[in-house]
N, C-alpha and C. Protein backbone atom coordinates (compact mmCIF):
# COMPACT_ATOMS: atom_id res chain seq x y z
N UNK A 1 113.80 153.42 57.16
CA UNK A 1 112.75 152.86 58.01
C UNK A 1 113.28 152.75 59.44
N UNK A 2 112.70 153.29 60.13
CA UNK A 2 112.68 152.63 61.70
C UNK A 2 111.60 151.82 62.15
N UNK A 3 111.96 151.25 63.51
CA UNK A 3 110.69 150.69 64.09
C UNK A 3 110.14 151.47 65.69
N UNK A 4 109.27 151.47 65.77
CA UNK A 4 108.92 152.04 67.00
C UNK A 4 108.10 151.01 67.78
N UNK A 5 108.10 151.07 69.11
CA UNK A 5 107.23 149.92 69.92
C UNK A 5 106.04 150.64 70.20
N UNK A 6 105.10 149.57 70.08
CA UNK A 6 103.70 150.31 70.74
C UNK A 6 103.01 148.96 71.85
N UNK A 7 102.59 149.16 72.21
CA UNK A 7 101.80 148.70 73.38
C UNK A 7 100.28 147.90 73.05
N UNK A 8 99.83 148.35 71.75
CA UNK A 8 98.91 147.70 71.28
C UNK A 8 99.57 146.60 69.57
N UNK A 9 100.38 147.32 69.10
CA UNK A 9 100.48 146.40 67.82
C UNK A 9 101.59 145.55 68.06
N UNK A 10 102.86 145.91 69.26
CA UNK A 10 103.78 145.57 68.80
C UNK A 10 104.61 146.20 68.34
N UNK A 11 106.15 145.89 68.11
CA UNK A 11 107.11 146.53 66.98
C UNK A 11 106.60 146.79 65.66
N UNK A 12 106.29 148.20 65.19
CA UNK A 12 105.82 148.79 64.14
C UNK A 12 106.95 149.40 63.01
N UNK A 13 107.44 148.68 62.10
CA UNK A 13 107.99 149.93 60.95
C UNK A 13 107.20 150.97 60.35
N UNK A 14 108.11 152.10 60.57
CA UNK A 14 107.69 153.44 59.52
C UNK A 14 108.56 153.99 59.16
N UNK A 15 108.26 154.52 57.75
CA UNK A 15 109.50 155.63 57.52
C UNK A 15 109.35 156.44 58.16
N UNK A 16 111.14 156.79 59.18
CA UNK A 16 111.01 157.97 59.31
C UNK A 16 110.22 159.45 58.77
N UNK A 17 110.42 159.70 57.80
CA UNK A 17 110.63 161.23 57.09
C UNK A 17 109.08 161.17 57.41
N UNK A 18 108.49 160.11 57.32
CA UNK A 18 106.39 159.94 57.46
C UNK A 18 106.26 160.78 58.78
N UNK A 19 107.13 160.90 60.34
CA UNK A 19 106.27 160.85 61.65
C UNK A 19 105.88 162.40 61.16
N UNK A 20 105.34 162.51 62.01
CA UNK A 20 104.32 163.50 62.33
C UNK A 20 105.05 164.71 63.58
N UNK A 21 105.32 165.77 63.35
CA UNK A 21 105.98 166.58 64.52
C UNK A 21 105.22 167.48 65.41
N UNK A 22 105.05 167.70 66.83
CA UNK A 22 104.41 168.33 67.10
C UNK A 22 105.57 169.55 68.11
N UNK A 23 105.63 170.93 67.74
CA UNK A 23 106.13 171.57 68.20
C UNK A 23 106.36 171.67 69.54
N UNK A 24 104.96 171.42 70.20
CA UNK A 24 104.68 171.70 71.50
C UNK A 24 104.36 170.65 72.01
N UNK A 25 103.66 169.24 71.61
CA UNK A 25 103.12 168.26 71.93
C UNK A 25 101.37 168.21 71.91
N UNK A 26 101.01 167.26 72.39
CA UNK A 26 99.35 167.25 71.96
C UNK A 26 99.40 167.93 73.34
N UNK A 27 98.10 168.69 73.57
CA UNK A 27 97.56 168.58 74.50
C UNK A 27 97.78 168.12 76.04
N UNK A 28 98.50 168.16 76.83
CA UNK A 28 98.83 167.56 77.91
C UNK A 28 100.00 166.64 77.91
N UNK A 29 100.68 166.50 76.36
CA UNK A 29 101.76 165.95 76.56
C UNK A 29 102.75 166.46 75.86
N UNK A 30 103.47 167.74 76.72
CA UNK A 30 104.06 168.42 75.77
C UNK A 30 105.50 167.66 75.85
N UNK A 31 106.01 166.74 76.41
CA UNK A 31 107.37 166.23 76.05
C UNK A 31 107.26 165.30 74.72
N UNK A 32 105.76 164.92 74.87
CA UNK A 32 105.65 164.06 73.50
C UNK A 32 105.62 164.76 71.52
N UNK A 33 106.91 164.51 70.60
CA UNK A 33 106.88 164.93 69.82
C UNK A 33 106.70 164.28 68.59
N UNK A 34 106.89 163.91 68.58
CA UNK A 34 106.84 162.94 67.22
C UNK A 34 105.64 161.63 67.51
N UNK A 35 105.06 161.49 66.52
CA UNK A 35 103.97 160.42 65.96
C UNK A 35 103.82 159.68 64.57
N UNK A 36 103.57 158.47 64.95
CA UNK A 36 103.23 158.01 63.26
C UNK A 36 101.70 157.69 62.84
N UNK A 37 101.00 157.61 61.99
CA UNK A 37 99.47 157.95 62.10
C UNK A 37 99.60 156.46 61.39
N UNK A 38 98.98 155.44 61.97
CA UNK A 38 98.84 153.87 61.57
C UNK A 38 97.83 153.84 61.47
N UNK A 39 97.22 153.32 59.61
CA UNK A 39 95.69 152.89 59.75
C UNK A 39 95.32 152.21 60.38
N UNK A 40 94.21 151.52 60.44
CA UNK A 40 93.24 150.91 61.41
C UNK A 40 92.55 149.68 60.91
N UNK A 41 92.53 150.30 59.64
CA UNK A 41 92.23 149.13 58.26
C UNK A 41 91.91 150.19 56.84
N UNK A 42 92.11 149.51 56.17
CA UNK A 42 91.89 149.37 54.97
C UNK A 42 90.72 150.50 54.22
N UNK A 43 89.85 150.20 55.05
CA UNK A 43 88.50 151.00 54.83
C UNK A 43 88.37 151.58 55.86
N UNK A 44 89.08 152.24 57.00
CA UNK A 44 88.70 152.44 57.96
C UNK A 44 88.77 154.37 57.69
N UNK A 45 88.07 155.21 58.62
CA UNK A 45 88.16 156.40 58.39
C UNK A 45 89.00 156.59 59.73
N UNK A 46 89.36 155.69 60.64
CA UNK A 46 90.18 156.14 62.16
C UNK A 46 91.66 155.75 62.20
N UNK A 47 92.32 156.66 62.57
CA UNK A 47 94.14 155.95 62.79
C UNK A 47 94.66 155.76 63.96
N UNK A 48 95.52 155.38 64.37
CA UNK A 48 96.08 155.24 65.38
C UNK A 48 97.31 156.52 65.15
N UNK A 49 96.87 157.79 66.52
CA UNK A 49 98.28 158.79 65.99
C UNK A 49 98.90 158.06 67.42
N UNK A 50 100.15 156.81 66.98
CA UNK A 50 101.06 156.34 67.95
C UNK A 50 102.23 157.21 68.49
N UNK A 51 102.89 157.51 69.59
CA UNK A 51 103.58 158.15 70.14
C UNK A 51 105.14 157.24 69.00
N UNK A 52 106.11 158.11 69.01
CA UNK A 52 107.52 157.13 68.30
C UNK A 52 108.22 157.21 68.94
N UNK A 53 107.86 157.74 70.16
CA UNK A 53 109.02 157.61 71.54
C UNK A 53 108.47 157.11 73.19
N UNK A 54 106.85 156.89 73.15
CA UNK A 54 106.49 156.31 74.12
C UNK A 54 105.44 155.51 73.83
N UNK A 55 105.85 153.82 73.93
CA UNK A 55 104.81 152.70 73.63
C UNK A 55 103.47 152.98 73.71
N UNK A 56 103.16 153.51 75.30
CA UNK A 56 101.69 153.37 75.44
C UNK A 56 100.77 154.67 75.52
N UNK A 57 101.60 155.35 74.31
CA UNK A 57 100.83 157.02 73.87
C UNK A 57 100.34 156.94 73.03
N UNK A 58 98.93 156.83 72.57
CA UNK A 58 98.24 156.07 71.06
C UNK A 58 96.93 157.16 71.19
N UNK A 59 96.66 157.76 70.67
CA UNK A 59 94.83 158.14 69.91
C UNK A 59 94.80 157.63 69.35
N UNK A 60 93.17 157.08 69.28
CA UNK A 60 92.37 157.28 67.90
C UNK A 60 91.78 158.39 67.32
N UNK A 61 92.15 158.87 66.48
CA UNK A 61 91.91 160.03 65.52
C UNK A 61 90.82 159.58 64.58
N UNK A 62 90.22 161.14 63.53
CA UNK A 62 89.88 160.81 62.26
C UNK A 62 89.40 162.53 62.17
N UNK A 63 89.21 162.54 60.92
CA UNK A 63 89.25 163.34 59.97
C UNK A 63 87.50 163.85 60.73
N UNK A 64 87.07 165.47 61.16
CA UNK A 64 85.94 165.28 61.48
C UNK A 64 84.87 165.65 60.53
N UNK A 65 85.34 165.77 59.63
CA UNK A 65 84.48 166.73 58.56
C UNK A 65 84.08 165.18 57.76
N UNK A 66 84.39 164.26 57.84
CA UNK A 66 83.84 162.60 57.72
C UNK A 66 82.50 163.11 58.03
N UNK A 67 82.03 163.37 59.38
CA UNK A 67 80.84 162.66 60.00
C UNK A 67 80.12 164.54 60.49
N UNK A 68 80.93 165.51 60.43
CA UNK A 68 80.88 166.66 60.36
C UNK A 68 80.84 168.16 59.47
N UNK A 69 80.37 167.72 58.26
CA UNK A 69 80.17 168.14 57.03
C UNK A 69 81.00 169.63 56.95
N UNK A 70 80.09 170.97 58.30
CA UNK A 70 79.99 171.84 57.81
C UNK A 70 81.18 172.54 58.97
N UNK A 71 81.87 171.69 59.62
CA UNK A 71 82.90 171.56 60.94
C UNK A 71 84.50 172.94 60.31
N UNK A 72 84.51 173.87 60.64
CA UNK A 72 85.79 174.29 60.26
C UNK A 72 86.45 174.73 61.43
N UNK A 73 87.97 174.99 61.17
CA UNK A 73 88.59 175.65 62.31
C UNK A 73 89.78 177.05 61.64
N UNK A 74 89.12 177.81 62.51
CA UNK A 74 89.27 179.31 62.07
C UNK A 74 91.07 179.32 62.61
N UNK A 75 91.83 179.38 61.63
CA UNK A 75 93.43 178.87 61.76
C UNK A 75 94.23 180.30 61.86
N UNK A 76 94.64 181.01 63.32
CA UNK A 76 95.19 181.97 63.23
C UNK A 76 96.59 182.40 62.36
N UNK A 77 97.04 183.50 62.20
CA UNK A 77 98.32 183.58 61.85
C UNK A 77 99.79 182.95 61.80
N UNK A 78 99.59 183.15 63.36
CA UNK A 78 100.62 182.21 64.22
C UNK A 78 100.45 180.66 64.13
N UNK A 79 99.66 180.39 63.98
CA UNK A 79 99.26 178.80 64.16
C UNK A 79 99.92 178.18 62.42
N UNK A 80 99.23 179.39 61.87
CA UNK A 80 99.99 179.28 59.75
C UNK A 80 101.47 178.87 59.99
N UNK A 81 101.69 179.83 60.74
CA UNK A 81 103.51 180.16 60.37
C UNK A 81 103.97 179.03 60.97
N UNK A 82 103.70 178.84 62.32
CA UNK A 82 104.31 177.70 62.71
C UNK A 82 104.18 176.27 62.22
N UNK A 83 102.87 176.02 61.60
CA UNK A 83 103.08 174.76 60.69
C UNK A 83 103.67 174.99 59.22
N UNK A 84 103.83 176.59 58.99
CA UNK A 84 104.58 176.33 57.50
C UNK A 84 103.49 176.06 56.23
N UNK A 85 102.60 176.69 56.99
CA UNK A 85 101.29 176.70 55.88
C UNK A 85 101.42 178.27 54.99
N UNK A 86 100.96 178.07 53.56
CA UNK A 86 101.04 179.35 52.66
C UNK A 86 98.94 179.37 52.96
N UNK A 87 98.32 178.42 52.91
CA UNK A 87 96.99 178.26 52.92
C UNK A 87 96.31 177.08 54.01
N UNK A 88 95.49 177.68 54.34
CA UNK A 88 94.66 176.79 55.40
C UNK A 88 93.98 175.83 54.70
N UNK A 89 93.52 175.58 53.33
CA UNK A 89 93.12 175.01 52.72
C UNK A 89 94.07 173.23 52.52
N UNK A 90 95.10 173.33 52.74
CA UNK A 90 95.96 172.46 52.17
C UNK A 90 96.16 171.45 53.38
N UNK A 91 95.82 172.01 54.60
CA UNK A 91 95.74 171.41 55.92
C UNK A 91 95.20 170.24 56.26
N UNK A 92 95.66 169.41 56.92
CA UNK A 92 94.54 168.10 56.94
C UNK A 92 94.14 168.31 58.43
N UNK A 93 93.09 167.82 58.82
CA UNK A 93 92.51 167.79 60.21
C UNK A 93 92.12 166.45 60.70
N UNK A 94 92.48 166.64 62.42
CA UNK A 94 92.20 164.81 62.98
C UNK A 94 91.86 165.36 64.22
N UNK A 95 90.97 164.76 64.94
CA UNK A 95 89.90 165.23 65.99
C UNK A 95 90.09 163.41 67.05
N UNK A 96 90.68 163.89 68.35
CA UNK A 96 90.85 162.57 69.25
C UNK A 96 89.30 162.20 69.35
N UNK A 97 89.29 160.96 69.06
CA UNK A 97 88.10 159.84 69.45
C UNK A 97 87.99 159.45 70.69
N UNK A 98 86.91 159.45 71.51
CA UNK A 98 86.35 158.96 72.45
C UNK A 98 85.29 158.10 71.99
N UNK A 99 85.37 156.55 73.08
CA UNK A 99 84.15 156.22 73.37
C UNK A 99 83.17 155.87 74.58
N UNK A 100 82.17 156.67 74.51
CA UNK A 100 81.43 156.94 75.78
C UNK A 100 79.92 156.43 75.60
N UNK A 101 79.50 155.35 76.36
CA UNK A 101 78.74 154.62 76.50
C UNK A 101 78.20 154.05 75.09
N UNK A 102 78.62 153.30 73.77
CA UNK A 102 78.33 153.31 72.80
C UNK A 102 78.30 154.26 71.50
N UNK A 103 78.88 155.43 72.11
CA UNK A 103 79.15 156.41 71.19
C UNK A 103 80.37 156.77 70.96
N UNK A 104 80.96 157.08 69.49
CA UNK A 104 82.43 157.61 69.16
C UNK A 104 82.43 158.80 68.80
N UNK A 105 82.62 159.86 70.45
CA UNK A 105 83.05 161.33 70.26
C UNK A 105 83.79 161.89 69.55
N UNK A 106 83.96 163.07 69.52
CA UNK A 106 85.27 163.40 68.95
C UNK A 106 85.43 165.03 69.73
N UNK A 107 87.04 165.14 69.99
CA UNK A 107 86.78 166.28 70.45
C UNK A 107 87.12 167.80 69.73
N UNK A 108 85.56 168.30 69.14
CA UNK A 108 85.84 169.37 68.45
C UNK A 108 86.55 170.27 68.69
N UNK A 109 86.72 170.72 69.93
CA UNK A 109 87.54 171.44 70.50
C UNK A 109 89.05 171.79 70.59
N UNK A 110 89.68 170.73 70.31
CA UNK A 110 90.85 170.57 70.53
C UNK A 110 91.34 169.67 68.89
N UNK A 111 91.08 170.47 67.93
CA UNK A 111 91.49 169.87 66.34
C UNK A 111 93.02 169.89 66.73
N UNK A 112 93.42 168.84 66.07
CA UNK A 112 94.91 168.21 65.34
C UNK A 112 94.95 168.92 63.97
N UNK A 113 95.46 169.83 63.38
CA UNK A 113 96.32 170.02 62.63
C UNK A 113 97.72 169.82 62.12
N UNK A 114 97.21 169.10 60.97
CA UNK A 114 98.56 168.91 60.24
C UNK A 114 99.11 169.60 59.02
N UNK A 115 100.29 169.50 58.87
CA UNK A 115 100.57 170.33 57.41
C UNK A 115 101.30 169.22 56.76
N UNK A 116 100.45 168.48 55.61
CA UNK A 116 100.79 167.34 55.07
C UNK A 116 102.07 167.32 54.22
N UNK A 117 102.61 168.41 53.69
CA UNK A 117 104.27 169.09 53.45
C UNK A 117 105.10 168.83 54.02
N UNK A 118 104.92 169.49 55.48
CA UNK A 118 106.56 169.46 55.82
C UNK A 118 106.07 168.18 57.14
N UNK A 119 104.62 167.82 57.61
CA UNK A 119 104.23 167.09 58.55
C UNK A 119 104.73 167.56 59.97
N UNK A 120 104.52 169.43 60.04
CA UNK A 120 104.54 169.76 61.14
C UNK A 120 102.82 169.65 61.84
N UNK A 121 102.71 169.84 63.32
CA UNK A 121 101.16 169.19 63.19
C UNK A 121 101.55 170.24 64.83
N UNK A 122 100.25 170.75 65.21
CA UNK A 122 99.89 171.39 66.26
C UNK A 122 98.36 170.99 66.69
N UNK A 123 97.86 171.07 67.71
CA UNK A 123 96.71 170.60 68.33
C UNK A 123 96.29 172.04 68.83
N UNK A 124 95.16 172.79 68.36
CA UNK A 124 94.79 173.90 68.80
C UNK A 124 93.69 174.14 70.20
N UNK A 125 93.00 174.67 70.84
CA UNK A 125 92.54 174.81 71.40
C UNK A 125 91.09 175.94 71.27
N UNK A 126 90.12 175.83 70.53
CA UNK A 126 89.12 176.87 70.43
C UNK A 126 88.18 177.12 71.40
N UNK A 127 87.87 178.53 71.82
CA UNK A 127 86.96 179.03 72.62
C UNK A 127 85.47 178.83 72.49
N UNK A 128 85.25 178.97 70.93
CA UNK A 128 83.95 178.63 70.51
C UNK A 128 83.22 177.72 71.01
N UNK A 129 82.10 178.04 71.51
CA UNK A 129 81.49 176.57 72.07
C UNK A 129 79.93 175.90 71.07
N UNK A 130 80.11 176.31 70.05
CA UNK A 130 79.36 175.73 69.17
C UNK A 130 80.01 174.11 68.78
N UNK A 131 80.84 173.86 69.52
CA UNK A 131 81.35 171.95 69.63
C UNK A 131 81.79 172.00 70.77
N UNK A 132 81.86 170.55 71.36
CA UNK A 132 81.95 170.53 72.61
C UNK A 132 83.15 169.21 72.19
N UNK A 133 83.86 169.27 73.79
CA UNK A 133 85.06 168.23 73.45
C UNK A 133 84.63 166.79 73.59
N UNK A 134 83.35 166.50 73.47
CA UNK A 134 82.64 164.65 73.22
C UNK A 134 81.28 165.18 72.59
N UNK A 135 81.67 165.62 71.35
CA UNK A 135 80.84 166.13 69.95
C UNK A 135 80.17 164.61 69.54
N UNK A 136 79.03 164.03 69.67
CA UNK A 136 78.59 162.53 68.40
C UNK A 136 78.92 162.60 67.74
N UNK A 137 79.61 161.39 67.04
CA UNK A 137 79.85 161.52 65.33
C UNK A 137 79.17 160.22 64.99
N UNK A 138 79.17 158.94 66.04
CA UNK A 138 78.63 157.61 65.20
C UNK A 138 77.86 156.79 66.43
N UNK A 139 76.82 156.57 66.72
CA UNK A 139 76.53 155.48 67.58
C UNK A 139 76.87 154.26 66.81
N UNK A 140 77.79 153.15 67.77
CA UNK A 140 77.94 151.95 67.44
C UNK A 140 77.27 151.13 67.65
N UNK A 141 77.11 150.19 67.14
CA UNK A 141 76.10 148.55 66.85
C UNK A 141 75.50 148.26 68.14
N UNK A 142 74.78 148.09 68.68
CA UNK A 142 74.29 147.36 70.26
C UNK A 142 75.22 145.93 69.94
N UNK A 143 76.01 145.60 71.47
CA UNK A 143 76.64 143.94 70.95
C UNK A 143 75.40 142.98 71.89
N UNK A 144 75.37 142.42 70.52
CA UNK A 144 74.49 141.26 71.00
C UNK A 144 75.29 139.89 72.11
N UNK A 145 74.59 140.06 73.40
CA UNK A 145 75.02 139.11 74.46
C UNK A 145 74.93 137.40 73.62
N UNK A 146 75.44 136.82 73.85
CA UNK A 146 76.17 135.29 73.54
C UNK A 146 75.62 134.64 74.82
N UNK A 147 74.70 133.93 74.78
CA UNK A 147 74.04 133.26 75.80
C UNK A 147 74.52 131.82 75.73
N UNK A 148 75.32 131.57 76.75
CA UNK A 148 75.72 129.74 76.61
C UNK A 148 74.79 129.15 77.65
N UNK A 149 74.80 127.75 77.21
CA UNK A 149 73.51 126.65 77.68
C UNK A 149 74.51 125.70 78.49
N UNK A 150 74.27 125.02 79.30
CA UNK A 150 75.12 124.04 79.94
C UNK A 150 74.19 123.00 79.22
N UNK A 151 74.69 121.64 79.00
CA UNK A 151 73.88 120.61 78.93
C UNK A 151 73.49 119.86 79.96
């Protein structure tokens, strides 16, 4: 077990052998390699993919085929080999969460792939524009305003 610091929970234990590797880094942070994927709760379908070397590097992720039924990502050759995949099938997928004015995006565009084996993980980039990178997946609750009274 190690612990890693984060910026929202605090000092976090994980097993090592669990983080998550990213060859290249996500998306815009290619010095960033390693992650640990912290639920959210219990019942929750979203994780926290926390940075294990920089506190305040955190997504919220989730799985998009949750809220995206018929959602696939066409997984080149190269993209196989380098996660150490025999099948695309065996792959797990996590899509960064946005929230934008009451809604929790996700960006189809830019899938997280993981290879739940060896937990090598690459973030791809697709041309296709049949998803867009702040795709709907859930409008959240309207929050009801809390009106206080003076006496």
């Amino acid at each position: 077990m190690t612990v890693i610091e984060t910026t929202r929970f605090g000092p976090v234990e994980v097993d090592e052998t669990r983080l998550i590797c990213f060859a290249d880094g996500p998306v815009g942070f290619p010095a960033h390699k390693r992650f640990a994927l912290i639920s959210v709760g219990p019942q929750s379908s979203f994780y926290w993919l926390q940075s294990a070397d920089d506190p305040g590097l955190a997504f919220v992720v989730t799985d998009p085929r949750l809220f995206v039924p018929d959602y696939a990502v066409p997984l080149r050759e190269e993209d196989a080999q380098r996660l150490g995949a025999a099948s695309s099938d065996l792959l797990q997928l996590f899509v960064i969460v946005n929230k934008v004015d009451g809604v929790l995006t996700g960006n189809l565009q830019g899938p997280i792939v993981v290879n739940p084996t060896n937990l090598h993980a690459t973030q791809l980039v697709m041309s296709e524009r049949r998803f867009t990178t702040r795709h709907p997946l859930i409008q959240l609750p309207a929050r009801k305003e809390v009106l206080s009274r003076s006496a």
